[in-house]
PDB file of N, CA and C in Angstrom:
ATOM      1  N   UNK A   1       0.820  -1.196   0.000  1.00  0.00           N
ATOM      2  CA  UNK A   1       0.000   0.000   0.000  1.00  0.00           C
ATOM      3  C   UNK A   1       0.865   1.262   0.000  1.00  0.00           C
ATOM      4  N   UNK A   2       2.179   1.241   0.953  1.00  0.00           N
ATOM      5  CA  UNK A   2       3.165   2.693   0.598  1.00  0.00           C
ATOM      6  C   UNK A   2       3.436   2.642  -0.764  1.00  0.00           C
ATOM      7  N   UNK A   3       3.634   1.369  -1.521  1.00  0.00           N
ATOM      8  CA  UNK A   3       4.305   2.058  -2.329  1.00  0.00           C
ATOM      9  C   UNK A   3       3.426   3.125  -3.667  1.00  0.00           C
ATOM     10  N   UNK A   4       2.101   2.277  -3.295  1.00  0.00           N
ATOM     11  CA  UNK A   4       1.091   3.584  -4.337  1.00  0.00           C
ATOM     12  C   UNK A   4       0.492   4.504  -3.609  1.00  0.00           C
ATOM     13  N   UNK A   5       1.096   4.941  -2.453  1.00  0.00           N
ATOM     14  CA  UNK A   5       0.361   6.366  -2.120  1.00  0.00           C
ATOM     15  C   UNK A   5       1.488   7.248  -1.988  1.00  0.00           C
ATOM     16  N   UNK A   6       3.005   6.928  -2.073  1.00  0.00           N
ATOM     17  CA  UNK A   6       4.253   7.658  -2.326  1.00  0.00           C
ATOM     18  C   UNK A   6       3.992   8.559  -3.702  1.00  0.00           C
ATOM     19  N   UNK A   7       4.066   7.879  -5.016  1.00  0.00           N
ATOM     20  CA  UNK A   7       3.921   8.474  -6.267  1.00  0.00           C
ATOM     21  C   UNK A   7       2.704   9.732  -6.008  1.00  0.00           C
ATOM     22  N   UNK A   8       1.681   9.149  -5.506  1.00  0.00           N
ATOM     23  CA  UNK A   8       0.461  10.272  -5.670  1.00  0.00           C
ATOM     24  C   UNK A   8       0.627  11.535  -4.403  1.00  0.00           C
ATOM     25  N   UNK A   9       1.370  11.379  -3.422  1.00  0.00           N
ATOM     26  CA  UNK A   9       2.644  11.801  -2.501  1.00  0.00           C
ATOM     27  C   UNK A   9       2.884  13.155  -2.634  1.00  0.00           C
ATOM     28  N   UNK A  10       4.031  12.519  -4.159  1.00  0.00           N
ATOM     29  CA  UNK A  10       4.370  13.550  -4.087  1.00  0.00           C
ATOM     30  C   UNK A  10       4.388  14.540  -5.308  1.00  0.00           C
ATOM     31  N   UNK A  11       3.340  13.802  -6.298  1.00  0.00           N
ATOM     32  CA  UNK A  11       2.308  14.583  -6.689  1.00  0.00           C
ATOM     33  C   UNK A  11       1.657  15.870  -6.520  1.00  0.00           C
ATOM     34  N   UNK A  12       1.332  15.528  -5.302  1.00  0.00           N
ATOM     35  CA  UNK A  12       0.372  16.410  -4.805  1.00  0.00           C
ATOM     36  C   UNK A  12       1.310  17.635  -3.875  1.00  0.00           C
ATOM     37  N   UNK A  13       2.347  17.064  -3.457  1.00  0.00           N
ATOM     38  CA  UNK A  13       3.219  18.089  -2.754  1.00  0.00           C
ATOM     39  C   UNK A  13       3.994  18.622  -3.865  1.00  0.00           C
ATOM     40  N   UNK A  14       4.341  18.491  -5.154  1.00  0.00           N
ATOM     41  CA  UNK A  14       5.046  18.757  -5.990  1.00  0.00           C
ATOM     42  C   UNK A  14       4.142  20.062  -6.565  1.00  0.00           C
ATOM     43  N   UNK A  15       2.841  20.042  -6.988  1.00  0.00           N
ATOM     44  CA  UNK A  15       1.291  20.750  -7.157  1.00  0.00           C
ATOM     45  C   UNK A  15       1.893  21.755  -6.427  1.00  0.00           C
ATOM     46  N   UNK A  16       1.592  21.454  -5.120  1.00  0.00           N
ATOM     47  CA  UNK A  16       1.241  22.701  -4.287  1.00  0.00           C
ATOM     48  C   UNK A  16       2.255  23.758  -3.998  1.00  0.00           C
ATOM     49  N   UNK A  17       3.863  22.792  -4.542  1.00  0.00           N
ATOM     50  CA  UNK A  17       4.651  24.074  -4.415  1.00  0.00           C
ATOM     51  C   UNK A  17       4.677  24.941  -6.101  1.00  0.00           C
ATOM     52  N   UNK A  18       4.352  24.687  -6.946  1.00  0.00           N
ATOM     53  CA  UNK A  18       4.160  24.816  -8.166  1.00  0.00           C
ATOM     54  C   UNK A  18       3.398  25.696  -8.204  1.00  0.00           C
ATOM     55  N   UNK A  19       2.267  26.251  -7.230  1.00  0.00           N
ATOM     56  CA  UNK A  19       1.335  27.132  -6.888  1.00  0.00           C
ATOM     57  C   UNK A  19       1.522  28.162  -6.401  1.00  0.00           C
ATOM     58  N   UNK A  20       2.847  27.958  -5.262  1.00  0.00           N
ATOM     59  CA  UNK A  20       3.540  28.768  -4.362  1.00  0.00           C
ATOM     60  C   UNK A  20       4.107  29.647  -4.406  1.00  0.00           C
ATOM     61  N   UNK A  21       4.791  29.470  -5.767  1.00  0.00           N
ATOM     62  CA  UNK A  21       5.922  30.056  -6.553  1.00  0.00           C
ATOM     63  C   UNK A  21       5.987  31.469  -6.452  1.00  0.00           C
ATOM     64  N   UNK A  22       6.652  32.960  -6.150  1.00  0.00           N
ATOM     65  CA  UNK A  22       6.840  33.758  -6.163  1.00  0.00           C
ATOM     66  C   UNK A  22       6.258  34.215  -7.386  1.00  0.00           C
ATOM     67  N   UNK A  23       6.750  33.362  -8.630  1.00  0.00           N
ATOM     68  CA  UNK A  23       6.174  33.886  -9.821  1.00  0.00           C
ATOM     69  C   UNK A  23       4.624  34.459 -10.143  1.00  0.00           C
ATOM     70  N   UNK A  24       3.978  33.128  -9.468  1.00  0.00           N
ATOM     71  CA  UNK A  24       2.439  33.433  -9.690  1.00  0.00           C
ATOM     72  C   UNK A  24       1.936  34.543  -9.375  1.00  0.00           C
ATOM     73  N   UNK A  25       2.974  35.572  -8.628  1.00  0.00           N
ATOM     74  CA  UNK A  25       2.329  37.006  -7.497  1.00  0.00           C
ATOM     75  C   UNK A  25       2.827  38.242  -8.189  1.00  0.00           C
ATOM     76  N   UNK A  26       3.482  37.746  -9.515  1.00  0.00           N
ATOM     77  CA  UNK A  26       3.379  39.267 -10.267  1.00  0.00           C
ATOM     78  C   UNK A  26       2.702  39.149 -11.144  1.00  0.00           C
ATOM     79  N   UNK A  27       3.094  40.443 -11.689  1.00  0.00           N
ATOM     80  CA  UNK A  27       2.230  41.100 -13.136  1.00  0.00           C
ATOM     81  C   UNK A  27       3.203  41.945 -14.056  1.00  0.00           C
ATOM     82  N   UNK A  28       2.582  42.414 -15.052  1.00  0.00           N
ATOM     83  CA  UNK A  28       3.065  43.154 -15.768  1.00  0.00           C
ATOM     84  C   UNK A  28       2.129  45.059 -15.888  1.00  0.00           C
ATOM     85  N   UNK A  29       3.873  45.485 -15.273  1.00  0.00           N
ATOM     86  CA  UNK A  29       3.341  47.236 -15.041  1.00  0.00           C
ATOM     87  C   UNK A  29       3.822  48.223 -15.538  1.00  0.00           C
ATOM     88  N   UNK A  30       2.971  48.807 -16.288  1.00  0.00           N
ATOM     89  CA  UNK A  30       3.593  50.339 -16.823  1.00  0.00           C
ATOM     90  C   UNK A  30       2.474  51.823 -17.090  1.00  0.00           C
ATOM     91  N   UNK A  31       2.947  52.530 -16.034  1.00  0.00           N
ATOM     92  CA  UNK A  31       2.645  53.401 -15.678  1.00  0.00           C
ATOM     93  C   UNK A  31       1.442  53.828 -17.001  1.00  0.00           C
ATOM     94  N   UNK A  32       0.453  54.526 -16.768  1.00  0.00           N
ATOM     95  CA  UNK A  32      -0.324  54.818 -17.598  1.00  0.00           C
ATOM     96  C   UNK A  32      -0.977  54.021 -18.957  1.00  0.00           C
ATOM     97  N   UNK A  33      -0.623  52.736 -18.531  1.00  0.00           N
ATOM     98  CA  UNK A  33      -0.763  51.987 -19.924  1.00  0.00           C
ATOM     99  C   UNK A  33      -2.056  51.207 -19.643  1.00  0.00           C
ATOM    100  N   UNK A  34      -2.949  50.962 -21.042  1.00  0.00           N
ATOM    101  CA  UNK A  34      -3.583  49.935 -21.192  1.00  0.00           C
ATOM    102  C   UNK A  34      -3.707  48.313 -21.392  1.00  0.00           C
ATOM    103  N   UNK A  35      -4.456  47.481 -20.991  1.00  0.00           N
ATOM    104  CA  UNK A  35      -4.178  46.460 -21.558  1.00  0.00           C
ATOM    105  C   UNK A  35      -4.031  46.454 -23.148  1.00  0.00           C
ATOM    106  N   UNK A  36      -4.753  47.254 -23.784  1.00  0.00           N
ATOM    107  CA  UNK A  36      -4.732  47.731 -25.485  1.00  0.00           C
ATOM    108  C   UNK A  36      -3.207  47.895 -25.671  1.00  0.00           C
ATOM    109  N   UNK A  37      -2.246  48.537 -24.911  1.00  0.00           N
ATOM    110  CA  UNK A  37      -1.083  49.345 -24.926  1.00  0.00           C
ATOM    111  C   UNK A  37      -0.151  47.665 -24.827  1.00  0.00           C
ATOM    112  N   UNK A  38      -0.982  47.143 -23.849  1.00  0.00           N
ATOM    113  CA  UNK A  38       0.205  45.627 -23.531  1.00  0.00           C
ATOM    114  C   UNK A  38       0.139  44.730 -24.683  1.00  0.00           C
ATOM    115  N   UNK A  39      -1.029  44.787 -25.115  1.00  0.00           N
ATOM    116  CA  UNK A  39      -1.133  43.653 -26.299  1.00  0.00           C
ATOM    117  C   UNK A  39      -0.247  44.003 -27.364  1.00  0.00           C
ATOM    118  N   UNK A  40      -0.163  45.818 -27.955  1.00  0.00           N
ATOM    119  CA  UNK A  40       0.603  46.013 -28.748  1.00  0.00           C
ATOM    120  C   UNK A  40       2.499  45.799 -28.942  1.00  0.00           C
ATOM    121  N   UNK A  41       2.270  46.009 -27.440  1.00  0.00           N
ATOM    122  CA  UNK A  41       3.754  45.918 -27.193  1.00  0.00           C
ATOM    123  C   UNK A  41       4.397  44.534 -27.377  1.00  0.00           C
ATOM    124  N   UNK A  42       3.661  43.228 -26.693  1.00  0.00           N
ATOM    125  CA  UNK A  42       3.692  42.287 -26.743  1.00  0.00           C
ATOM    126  C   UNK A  42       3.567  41.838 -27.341  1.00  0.00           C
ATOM    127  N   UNK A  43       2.918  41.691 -28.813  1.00  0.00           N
ATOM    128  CA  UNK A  43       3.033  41.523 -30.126  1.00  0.00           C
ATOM    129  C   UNK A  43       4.308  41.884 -30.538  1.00  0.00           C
ATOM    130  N   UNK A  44       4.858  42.871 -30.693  1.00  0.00           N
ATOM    131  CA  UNK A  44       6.179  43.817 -31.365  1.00  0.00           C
ATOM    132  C   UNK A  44       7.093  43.339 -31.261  1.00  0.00           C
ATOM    133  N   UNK A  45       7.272  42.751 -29.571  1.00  0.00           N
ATOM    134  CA  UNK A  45       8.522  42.661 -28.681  1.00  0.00           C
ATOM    135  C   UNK A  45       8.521  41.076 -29.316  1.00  0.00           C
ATOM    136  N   UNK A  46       7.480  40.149 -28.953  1.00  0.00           N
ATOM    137  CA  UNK A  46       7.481  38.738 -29.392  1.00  0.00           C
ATOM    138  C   UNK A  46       7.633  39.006 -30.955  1.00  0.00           C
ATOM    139  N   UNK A  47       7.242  39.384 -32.025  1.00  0.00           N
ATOM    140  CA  UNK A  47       8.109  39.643 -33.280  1.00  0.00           C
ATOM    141  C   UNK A  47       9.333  39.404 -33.485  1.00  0.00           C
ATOM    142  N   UNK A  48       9.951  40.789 -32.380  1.00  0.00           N
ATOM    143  CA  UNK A  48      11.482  41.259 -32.616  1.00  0.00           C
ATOM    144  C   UNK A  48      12.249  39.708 -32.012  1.00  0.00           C
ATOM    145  N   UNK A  49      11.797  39.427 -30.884  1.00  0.00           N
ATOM    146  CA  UNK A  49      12.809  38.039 -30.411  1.00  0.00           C
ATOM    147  C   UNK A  49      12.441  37.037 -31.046  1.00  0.00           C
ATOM    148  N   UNK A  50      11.300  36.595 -31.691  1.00  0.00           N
ATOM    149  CA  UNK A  50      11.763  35.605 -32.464  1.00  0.00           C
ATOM    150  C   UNK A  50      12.340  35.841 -33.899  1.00  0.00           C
ATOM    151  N   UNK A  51      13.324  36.949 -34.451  1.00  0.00           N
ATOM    152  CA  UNK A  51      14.147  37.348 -35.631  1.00  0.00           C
ATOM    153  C   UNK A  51      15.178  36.932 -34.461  1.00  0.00           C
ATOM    154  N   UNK A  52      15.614  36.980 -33.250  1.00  0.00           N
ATOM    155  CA  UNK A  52      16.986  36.778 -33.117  1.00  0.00           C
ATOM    156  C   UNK A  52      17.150  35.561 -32.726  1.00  0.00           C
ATOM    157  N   UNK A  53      16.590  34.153 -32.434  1.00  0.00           N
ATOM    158  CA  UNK A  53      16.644  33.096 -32.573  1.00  0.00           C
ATOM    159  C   UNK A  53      17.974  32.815 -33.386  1.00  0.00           C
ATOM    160  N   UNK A  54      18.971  31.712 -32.492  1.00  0.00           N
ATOM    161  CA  UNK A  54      20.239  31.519 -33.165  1.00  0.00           C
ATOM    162  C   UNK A  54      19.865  30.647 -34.710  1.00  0.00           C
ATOM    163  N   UNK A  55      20.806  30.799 -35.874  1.00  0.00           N
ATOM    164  CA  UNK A  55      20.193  30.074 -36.831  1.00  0.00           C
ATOM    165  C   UNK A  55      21.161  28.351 -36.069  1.00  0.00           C
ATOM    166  N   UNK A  56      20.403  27.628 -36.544  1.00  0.00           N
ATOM    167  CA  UNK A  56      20.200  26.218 -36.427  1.00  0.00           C
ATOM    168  C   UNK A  56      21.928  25.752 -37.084  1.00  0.00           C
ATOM    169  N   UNK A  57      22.440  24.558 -36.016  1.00  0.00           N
ATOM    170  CA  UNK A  57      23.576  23.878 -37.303  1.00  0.00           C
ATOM    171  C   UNK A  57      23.185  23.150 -38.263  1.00  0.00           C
ATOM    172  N   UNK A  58      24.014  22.598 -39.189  1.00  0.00           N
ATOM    173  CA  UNK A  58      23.484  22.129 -40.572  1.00  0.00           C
ATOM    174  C   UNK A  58      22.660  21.005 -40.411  1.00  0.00           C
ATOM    175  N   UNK A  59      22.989  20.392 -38.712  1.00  0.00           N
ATOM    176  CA  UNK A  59      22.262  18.842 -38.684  1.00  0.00           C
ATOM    177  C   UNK A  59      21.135  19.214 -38.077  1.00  0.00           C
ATOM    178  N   UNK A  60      20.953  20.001 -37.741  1.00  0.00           N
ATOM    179  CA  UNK A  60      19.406  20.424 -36.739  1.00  0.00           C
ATOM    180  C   UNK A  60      18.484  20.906 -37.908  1.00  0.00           C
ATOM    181  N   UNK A  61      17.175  20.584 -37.261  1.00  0.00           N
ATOM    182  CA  UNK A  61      16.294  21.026 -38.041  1.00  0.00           C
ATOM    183  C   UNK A  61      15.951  22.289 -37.888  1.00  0.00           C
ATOM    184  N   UNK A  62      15.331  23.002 -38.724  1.00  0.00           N
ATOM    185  CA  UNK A  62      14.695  24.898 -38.250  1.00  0.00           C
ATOM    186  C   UNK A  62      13.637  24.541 -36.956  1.00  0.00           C
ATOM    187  N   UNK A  63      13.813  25.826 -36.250  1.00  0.00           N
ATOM    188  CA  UNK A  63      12.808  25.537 -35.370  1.00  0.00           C
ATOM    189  C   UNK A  63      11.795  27.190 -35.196  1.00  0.00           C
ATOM    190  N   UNK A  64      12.936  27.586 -34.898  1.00  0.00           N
ATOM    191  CA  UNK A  64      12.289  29.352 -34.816  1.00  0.00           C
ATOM    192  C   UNK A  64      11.777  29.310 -33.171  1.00  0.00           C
ATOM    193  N   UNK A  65      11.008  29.977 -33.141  1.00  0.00           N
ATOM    194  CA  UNK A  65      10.765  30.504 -31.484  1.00  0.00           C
ATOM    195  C   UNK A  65       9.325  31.007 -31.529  1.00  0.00           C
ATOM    196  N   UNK A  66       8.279  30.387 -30.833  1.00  0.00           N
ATOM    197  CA  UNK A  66       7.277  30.600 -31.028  1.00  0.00           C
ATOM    198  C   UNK A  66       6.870  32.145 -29.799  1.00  0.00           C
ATOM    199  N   UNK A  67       6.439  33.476 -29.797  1.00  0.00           N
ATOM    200  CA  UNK A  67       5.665  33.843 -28.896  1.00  0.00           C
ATOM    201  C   UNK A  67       5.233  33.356 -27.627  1.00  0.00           C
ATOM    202  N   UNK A  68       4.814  33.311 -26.491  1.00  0.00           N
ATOM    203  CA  UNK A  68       4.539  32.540 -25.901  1.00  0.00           C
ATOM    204  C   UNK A  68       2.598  33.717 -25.570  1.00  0.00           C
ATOM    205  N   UNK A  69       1.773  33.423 -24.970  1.00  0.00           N
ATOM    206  CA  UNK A  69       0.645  34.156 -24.989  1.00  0.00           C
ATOM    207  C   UNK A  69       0.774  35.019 -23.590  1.00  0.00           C
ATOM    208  N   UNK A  70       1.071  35.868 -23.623  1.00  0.00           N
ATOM    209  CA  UNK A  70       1.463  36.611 -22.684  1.00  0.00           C
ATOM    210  C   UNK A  70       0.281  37.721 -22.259  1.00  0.00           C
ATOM    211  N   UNK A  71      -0.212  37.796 -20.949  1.00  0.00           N
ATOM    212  CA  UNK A  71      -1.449  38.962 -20.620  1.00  0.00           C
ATOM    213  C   UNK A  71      -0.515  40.271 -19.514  1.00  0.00           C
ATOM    214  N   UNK A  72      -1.459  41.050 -19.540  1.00  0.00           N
ATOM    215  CA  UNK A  72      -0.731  41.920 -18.554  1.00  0.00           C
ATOM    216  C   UNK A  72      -1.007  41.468 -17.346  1.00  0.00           C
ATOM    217  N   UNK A  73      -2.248  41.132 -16.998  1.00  0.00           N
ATOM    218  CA  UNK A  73      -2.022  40.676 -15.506  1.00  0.00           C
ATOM    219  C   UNK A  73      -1.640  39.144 -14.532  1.00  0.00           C
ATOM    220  N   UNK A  74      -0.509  38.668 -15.701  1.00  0.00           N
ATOM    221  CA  UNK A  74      -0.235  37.501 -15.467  1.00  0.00           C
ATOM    222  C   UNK A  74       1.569  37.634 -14.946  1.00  0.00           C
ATOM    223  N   UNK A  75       1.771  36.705 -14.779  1.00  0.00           N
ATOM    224  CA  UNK A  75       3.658  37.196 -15.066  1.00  0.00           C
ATOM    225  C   UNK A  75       4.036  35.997 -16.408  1.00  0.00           C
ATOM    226  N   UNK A  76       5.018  36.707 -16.705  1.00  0.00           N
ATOM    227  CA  UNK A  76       5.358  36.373 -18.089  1.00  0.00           C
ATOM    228  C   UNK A  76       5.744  34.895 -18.095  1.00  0.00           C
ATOM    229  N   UNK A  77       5.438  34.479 -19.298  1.00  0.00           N
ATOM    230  CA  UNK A  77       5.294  32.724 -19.844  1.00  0.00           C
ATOM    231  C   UNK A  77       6.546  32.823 -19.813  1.00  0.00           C
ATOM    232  N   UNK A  78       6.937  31.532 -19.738  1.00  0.00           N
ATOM    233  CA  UNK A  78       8.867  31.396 -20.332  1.00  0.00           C
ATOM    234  C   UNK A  78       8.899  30.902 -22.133  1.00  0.00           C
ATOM    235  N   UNK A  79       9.914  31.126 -22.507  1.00  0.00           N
ATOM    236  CA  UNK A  79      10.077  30.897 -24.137  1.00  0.00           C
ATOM    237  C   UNK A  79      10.635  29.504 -24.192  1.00  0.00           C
ATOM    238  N   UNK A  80      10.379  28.850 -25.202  1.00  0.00           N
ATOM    239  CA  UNK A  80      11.521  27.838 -25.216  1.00  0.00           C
ATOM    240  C   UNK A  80      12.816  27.938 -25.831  1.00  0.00           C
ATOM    241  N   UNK A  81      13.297  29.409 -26.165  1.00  0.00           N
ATOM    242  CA  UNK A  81      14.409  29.683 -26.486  1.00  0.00           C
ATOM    243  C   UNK A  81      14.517  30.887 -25.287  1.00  0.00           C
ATOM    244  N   UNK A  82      16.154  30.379 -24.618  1.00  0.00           N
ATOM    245  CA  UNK A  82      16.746  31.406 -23.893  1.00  0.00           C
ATOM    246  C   UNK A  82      16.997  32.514 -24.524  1.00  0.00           C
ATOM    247  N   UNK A  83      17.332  33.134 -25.450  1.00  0.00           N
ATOM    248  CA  UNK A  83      17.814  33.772 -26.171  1.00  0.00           C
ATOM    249  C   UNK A  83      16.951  35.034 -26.848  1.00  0.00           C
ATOM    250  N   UNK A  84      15.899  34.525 -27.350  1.00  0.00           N
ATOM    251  CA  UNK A  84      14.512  34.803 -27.388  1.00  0.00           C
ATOM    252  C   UNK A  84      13.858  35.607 -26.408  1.00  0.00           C
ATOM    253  N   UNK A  85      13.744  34.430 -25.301  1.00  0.00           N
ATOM    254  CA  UNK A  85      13.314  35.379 -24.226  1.00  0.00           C
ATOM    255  C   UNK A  85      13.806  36.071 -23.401  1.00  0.00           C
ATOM    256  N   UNK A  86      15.428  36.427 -23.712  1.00  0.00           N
ATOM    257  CA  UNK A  86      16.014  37.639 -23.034  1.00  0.00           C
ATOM    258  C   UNK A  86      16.171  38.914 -23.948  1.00  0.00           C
ATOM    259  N   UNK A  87      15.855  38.507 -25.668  1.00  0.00           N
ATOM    260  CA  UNK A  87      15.532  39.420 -26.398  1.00  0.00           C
ATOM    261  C   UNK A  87      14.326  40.619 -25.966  1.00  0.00           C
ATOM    262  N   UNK A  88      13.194  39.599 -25.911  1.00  0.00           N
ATOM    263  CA  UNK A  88      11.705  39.758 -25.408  1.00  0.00           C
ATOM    264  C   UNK A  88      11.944  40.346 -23.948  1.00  0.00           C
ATOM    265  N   UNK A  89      11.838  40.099 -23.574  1.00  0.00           N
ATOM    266  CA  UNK A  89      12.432  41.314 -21.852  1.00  0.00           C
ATOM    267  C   UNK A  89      13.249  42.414 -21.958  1.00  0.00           C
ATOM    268  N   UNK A  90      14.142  42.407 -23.042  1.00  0.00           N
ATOM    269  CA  UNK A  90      14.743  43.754 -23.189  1.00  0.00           C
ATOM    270  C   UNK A  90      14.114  44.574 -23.682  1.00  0.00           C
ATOM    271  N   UNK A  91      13.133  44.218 -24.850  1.00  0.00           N
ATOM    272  CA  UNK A  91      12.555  44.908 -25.740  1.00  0.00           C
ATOM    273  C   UNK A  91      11.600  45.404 -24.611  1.00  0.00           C
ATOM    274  N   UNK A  92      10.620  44.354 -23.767  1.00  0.00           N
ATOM    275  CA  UNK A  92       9.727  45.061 -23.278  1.00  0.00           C
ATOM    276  C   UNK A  92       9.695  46.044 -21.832  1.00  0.00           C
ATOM    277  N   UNK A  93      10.871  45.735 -21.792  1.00  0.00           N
ATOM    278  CA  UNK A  93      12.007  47.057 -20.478  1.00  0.00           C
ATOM    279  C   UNK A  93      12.000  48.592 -21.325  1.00  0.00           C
ATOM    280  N   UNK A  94      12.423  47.933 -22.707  1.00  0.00           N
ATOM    281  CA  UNK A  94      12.928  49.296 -23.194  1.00  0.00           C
ATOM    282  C   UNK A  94      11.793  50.699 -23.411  1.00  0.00           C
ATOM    283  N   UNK A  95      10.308  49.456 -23.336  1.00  0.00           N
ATOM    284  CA  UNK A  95       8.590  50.072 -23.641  1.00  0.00           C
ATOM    285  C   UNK A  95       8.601  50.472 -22.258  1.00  0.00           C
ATOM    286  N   UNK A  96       9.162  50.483 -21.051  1.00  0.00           N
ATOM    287  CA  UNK A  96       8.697  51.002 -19.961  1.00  0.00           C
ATOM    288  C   UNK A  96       8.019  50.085 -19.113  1.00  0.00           C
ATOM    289  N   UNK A  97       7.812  48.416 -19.531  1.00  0.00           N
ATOM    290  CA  UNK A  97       6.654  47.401 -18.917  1.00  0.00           C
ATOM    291  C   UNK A  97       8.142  46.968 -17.869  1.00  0.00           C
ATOM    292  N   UNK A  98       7.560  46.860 -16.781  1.00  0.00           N
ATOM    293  CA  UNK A  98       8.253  45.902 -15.376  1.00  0.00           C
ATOM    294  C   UNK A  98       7.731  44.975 -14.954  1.00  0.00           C
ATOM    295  N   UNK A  99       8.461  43.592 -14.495  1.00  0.00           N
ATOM    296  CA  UNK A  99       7.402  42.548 -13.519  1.00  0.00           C
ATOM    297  C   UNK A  99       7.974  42.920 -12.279  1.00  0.00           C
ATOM    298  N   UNK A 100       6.299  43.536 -11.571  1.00  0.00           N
ATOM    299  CA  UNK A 100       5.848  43.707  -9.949  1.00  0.00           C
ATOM    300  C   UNK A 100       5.113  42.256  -9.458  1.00  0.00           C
ATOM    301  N   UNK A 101       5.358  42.535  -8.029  1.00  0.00           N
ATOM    302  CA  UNK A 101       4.517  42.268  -6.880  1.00  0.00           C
ATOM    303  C   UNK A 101       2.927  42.341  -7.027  1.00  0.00           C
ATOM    304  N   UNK A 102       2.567  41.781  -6.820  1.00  0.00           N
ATOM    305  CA  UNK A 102       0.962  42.303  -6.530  1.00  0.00           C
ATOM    306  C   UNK A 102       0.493  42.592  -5.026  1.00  0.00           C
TER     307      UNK A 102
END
């Protein structure tokens, strides 16, 4: 009987710190702006970082860097390119957007 209530265990303790996360308690803030204002930006910025996506070696396949769906009152998705998404944070620093606290 331990050994099938271990797996579901720690499951469930794995969940709840996953919930916990510092991350979940920000947002995205910039002074006088709309959500209209975030969508635009966030469009632009996800544009610009996926053009800087490293190009691929000859044995890899293309992949590119998808956007990730990003809201203002969420905190930001992660990319599956590092690179990408430190593009995408600069760009959207440079618009004046910060991740706060709530």
């Amino acid at each position: 009987m331990k050994t099938t209530i271990l797996p579901v265990l720690t499951a469930c303790v794995t969940l709840a710190a996953a919930c916990a996360t510092p991350g979940a308690q920000t947002h995205w803030r910039k002074a006088g702006a709309s959500s209209a204002d975030f969508t635009t930006d966030n469009q632009s910025c996800g544009a610009r970082a996926t053009r800087v996506v490293p190009t691929p070696r000859p044995d890899q396949a293309p992949g590119g860097a998808v956007a990730p769906d990003n809201r203002m009152d969420q905190p930001p998705r992660p990319w599956t390119s590092a690179v990408a998404e430190g593009a995408y944070m600069d760009c959207m620093s440079e618009r004046g957007w910060r991740i706060v606290q709530r």
